[in-house]
Protein backbone atom coordinates (compact mmCIF):
# COMPACT_ATOMS: atom_id res chain seq x y z
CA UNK A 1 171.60 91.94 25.90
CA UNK A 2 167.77 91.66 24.96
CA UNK A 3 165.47 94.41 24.79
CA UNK A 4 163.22 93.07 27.80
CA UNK A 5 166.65 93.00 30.13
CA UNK A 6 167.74 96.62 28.26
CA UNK A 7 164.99 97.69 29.28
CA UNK A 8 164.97 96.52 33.18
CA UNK A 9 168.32 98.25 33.30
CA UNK A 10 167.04 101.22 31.87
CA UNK A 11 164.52 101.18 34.48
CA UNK A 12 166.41 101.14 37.18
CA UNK A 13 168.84 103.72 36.28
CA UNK A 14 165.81 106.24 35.68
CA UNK A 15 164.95 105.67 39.49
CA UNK A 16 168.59 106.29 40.15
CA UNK A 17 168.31 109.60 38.35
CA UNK A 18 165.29 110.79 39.70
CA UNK A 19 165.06 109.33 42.94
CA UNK A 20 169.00 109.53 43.88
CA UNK A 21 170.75 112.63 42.56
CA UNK A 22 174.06 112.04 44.48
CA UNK A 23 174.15 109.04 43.99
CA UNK A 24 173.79 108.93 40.32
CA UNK A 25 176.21 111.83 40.27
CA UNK A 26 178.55 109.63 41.93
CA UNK A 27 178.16 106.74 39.37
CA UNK A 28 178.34 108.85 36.49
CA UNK A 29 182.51 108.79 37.85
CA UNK A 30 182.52 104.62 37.35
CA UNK A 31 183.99 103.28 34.06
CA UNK A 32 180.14 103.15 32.04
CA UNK A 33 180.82 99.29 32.00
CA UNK A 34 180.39 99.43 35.54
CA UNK A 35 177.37 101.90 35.30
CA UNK A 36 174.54 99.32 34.58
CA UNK A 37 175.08 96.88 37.65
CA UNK A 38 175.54 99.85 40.02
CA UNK A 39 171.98 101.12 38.72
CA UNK A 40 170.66 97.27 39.33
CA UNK A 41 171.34 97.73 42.75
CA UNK A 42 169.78 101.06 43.58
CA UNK A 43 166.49 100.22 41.28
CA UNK A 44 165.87 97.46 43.59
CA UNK A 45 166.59 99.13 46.47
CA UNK A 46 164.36 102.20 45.82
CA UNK A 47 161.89 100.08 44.35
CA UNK A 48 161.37 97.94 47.85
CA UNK A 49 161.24 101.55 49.51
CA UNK A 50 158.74 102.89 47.19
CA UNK A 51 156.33 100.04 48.09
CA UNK A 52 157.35 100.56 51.67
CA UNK A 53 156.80 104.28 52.08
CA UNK A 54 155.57 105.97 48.66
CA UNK A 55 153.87 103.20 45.53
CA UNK A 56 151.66 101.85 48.45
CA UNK A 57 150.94 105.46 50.55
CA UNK A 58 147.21 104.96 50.49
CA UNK A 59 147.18 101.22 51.55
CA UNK A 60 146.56 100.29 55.08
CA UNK A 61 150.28 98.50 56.90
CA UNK A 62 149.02 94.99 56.45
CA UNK A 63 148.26 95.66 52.25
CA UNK A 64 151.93 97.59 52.24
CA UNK A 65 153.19 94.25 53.90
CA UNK A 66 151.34 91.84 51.36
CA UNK A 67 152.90 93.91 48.44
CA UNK A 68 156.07 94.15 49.75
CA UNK A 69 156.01 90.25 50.77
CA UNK A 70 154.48 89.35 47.18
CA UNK A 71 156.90 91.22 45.28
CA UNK A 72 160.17 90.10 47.35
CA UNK A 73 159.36 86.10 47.34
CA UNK A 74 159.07 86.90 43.77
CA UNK A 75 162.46 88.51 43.44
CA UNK A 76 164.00 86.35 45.38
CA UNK A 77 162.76 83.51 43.68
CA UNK A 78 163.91 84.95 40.48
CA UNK A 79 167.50 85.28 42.37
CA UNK A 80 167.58 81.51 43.14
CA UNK A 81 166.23 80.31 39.82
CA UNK A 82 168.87 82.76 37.63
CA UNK A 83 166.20 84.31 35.71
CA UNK A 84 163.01 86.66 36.24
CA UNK A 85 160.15 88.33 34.20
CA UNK A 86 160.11 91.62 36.66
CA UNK A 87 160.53 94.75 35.07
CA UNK A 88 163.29 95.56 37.87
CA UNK A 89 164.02 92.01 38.93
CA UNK A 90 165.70 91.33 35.66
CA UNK A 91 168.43 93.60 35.79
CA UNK A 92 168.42 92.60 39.66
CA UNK A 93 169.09 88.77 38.61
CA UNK A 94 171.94 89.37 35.79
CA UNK A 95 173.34 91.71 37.76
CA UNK A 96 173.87 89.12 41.28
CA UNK A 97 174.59 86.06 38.44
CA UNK A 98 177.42 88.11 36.74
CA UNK A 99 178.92 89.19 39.79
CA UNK A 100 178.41 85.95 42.25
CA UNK A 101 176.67 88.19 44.57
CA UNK A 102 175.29 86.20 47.93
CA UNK A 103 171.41 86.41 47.63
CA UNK A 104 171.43 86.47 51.36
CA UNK A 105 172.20 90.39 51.33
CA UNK A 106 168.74 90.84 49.16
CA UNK A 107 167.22 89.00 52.03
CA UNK A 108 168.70 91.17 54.43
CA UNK A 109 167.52 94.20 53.17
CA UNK A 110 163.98 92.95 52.26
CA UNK A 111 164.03 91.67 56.06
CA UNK A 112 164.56 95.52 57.32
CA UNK A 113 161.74 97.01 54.51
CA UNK A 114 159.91 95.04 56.23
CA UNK A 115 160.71 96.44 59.57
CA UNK A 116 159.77 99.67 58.54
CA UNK A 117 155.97 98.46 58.34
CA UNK A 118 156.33 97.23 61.89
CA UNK A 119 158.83 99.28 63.62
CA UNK A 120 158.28 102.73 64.86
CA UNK A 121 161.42 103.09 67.31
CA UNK A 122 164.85 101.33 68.37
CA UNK A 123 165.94 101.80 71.91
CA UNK A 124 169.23 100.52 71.52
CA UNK A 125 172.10 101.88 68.65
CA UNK A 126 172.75 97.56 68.85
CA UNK A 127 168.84 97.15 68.18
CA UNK A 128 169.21 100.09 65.23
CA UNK A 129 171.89 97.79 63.80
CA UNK A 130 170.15 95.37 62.76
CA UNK A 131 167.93 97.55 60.84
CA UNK A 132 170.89 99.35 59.32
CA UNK A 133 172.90 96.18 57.78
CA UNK A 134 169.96 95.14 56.24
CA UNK A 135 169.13 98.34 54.66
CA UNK A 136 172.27 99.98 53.91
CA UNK A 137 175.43 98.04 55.33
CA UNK A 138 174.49 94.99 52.44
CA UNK A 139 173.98 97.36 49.59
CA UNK A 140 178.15 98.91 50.14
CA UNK A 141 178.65 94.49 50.31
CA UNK A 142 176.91 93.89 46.83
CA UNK A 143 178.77 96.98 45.59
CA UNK A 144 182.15 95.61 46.12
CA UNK A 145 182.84 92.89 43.13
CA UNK A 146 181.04 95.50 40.94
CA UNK A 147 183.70 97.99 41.90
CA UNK A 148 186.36 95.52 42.35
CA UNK A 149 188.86 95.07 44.70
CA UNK A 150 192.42 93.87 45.88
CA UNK A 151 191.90 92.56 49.59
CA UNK A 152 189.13 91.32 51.47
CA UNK A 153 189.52 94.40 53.65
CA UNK A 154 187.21 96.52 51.43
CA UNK A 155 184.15 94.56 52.44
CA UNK A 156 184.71 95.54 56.16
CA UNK A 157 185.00 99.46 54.63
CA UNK A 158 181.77 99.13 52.59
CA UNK A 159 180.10 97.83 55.32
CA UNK A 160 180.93 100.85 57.39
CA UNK A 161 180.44 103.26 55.01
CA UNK A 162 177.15 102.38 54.13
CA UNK A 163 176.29 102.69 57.99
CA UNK A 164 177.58 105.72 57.68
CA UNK A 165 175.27 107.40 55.18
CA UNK A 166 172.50 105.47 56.58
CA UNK A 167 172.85 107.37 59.98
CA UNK A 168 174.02 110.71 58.12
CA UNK A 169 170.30 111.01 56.07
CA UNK A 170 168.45 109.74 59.94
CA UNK A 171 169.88 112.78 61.45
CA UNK A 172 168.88 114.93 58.50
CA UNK A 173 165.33 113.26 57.98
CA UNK A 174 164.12 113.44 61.64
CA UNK A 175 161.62 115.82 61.03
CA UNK A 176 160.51 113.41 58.03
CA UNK A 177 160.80 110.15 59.73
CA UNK A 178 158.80 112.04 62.58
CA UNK A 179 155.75 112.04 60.11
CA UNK A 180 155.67 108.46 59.46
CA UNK A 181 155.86 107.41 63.07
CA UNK A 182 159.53 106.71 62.87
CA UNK A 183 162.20 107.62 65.35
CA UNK A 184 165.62 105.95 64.21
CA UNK A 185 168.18 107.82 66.32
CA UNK A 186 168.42 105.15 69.42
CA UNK A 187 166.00 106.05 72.53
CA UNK A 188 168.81 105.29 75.18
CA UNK A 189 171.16 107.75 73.33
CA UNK A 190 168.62 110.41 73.27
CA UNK A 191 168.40 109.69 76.59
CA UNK A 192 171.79 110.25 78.16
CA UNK A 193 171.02 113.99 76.64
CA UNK A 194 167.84 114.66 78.13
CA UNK A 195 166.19 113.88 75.05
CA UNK A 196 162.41 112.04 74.60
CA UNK A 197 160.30 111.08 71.87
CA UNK A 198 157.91 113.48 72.89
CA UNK A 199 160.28 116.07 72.92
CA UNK A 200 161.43 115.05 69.41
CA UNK A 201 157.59 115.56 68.40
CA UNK A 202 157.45 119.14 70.00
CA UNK A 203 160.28 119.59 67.00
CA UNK A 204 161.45 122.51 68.51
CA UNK A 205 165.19 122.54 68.34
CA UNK A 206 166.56 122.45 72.47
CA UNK A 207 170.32 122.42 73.72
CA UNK A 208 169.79 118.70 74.84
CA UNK A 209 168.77 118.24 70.92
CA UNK A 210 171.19 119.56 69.76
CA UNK A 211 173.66 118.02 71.64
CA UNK A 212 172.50 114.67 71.28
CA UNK A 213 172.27 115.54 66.92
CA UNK A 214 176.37 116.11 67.97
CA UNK A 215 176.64 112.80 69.69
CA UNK A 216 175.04 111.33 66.37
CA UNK A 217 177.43 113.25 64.14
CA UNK A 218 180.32 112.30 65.56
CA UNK A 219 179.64 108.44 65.21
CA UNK A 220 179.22 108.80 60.95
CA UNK A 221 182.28 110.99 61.16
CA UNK A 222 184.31 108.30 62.87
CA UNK A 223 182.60 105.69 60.78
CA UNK A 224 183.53 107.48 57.68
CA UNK A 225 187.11 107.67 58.11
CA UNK A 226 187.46 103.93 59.47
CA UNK A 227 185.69 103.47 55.99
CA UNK A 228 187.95 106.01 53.94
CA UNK A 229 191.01 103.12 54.84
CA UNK A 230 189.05 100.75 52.96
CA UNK A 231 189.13 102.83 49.55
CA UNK A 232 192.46 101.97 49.01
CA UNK A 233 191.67 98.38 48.80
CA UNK A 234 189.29 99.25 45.87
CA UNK A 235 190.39 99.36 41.81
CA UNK A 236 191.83 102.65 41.00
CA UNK A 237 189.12 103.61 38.54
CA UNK A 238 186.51 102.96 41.47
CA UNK A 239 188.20 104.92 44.02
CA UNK A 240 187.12 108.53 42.74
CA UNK A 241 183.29 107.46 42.74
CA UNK A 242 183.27 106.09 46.27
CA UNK A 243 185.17 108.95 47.84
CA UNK A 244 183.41 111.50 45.96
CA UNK A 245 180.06 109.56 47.07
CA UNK A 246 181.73 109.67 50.74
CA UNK A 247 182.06 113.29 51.03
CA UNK A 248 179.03 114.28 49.44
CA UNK A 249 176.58 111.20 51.81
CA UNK A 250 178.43 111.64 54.69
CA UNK A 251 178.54 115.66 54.45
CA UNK A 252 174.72 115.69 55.04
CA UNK A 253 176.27 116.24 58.53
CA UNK A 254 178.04 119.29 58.03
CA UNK A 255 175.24 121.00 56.71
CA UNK A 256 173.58 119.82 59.59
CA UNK A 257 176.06 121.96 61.35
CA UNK A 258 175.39 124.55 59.02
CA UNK A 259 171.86 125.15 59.68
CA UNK A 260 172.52 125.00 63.24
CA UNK A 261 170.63 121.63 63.92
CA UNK A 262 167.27 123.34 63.48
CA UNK A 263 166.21 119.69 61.31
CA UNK A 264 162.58 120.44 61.93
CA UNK A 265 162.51 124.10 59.94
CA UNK A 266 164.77 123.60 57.77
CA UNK A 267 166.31 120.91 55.09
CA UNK A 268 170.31 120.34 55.32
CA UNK A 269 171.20 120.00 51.66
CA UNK A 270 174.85 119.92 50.10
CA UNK A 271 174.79 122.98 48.11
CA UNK A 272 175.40 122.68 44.22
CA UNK A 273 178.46 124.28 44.68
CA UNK A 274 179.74 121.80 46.76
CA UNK A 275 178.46 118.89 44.55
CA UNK A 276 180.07 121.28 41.52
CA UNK A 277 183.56 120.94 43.47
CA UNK A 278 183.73 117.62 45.04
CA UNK A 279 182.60 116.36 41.24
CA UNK A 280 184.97 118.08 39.09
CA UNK A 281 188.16 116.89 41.19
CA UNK A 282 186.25 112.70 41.40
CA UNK A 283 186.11 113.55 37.61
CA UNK A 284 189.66 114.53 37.03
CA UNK A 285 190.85 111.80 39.39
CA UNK A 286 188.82 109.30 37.39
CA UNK A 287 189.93 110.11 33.99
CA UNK A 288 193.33 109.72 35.00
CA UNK A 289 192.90 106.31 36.79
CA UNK A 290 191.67 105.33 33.60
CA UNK A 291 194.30 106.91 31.53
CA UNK A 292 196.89 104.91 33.79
């Protein structure tokens, strides 16, 4: 490997440490072979978001939508021509050339970055969708061949589970999303609770919140263990990671629960306890996956 494309991977697994601390706790359980491309992914990923909602927080929507366009055609052009000068987009490239990776899921999720500049609401859970596959359903895709796998049934599962955390960190981050003129939970859902925008912007916690913040929970619970099938279907030294990376994602919910759904005051956040015990049995599991 050069130093320029050391480098790029180096970059993107420091945005995976600082920027995603679960999920670079999870990765740390992969075979380190497997490390690098897994770090590809998120750098780009976070990268796109940063432009989106933090590199670009003092430019006006249509400069945020110039940078982000600017820098995507660039990436993707880099995809189709197998090589690329970027100081993320390098690692980006090897990684989707090693692993025959379809391009068409980068374009997906650049398509829903780009939604975020755009769109402020979804009024459907079918309109949310399309949102959601773009910017988490494709990035459990691309993860597949770097995890490996024995049937084509563990695409399906990815897909799912990345849905799943998606819609686990809306419910926690409504209070967040709030502040940049997002609403992601679906309008007709919130409905069939009582529930408004403008009483989401009150952010005082009702009963018809809270009960529609249930409704929500119970659709990543049931996505999560329609995905938890899937693992199965994954190589045995991958399987620790992903199911350690599917309690700790998808329990954003519980401590949901645990803070009695009061998302404007207060921040659910898996305790370090929890991250302590769900990682020391991935790590045990992994170790002997590899021993076998």
């Amino acid at each position: 490997m050069d130093q320029a494309l050391a480098a790029s991977y180096e970059e993107c697994k420091r945005l995976n440490s600082l920027h995603g601390k679960t999920y670079y706790l999870a990765t740390l359980l992969l075979p380190k072979n497997k490390r690098p491309y897994v770090h590809a992914l998120y750098g780009f990923a976070r990268y796109a978001d940063e432009i989106v909602d933090d590199l670009a927080s003092t430019l006006s929507p249509t400069e945020k939508a110039e940078a982000l366009r600017s820098w995507s055609s660039g990436v993707l052009a880099d995809l189709k021509s197998g090589t690329s000068t970027d100081h993320i987009g390098r690692a980006l490239v090897d990684t989707a050339r090693k692993f025959d990776i379809p391009h068409q899921y980068f374009v997906d999720f650049l398509h829903s970055m780009e939604m975020d500049l755009t769109v402020t609401e979804y009024q459907r859970y079918e309109d949310l969708l399309e949102y959601v596959y773009g910017s988490a359903a494709v990035i459990g895709l691309e993860m597949v061949p770097i995890l490996g796998y024995s049937d084509e049934r563990a695409y399906e599962a990815a897909k799912k589970l990345g849905i799943a955390f998606q819609l686990a960190n809306f419910i926690r981050d409504v209070n967040e999303d709030l502040d940049r003129g997002r609403v992601y939970l679906p309008l007709q859902e919130l409905a069939q609770f009582g529930v408004d925008r403008a009483m989401l912007e009150r952010r005082v916690l009702t009963p018809e919140i809270t009960a529609a913040l249930k409704f929500q929970i119970a659709r990543v619970r049931q996505l999560q263990r329609e995905a938890d099938i899937g693992i199965a279907y994954l190589d045995k030294e991958s399987r620790p990671c992903i199911r350690a990376a599917s309690e700790l994602y998808c329990g954003i919910v519980d401590e949901v629960e645990a803070i009695g759904y009061d998302i404007f005051n207060k921040r659910a956040k898996t305790s370090t306890a929890r991250r302590a015990r769900v990682a020391g049995a991935a790590y045990i599991q992994a170790i002997a996956a590899r021993i076998r």
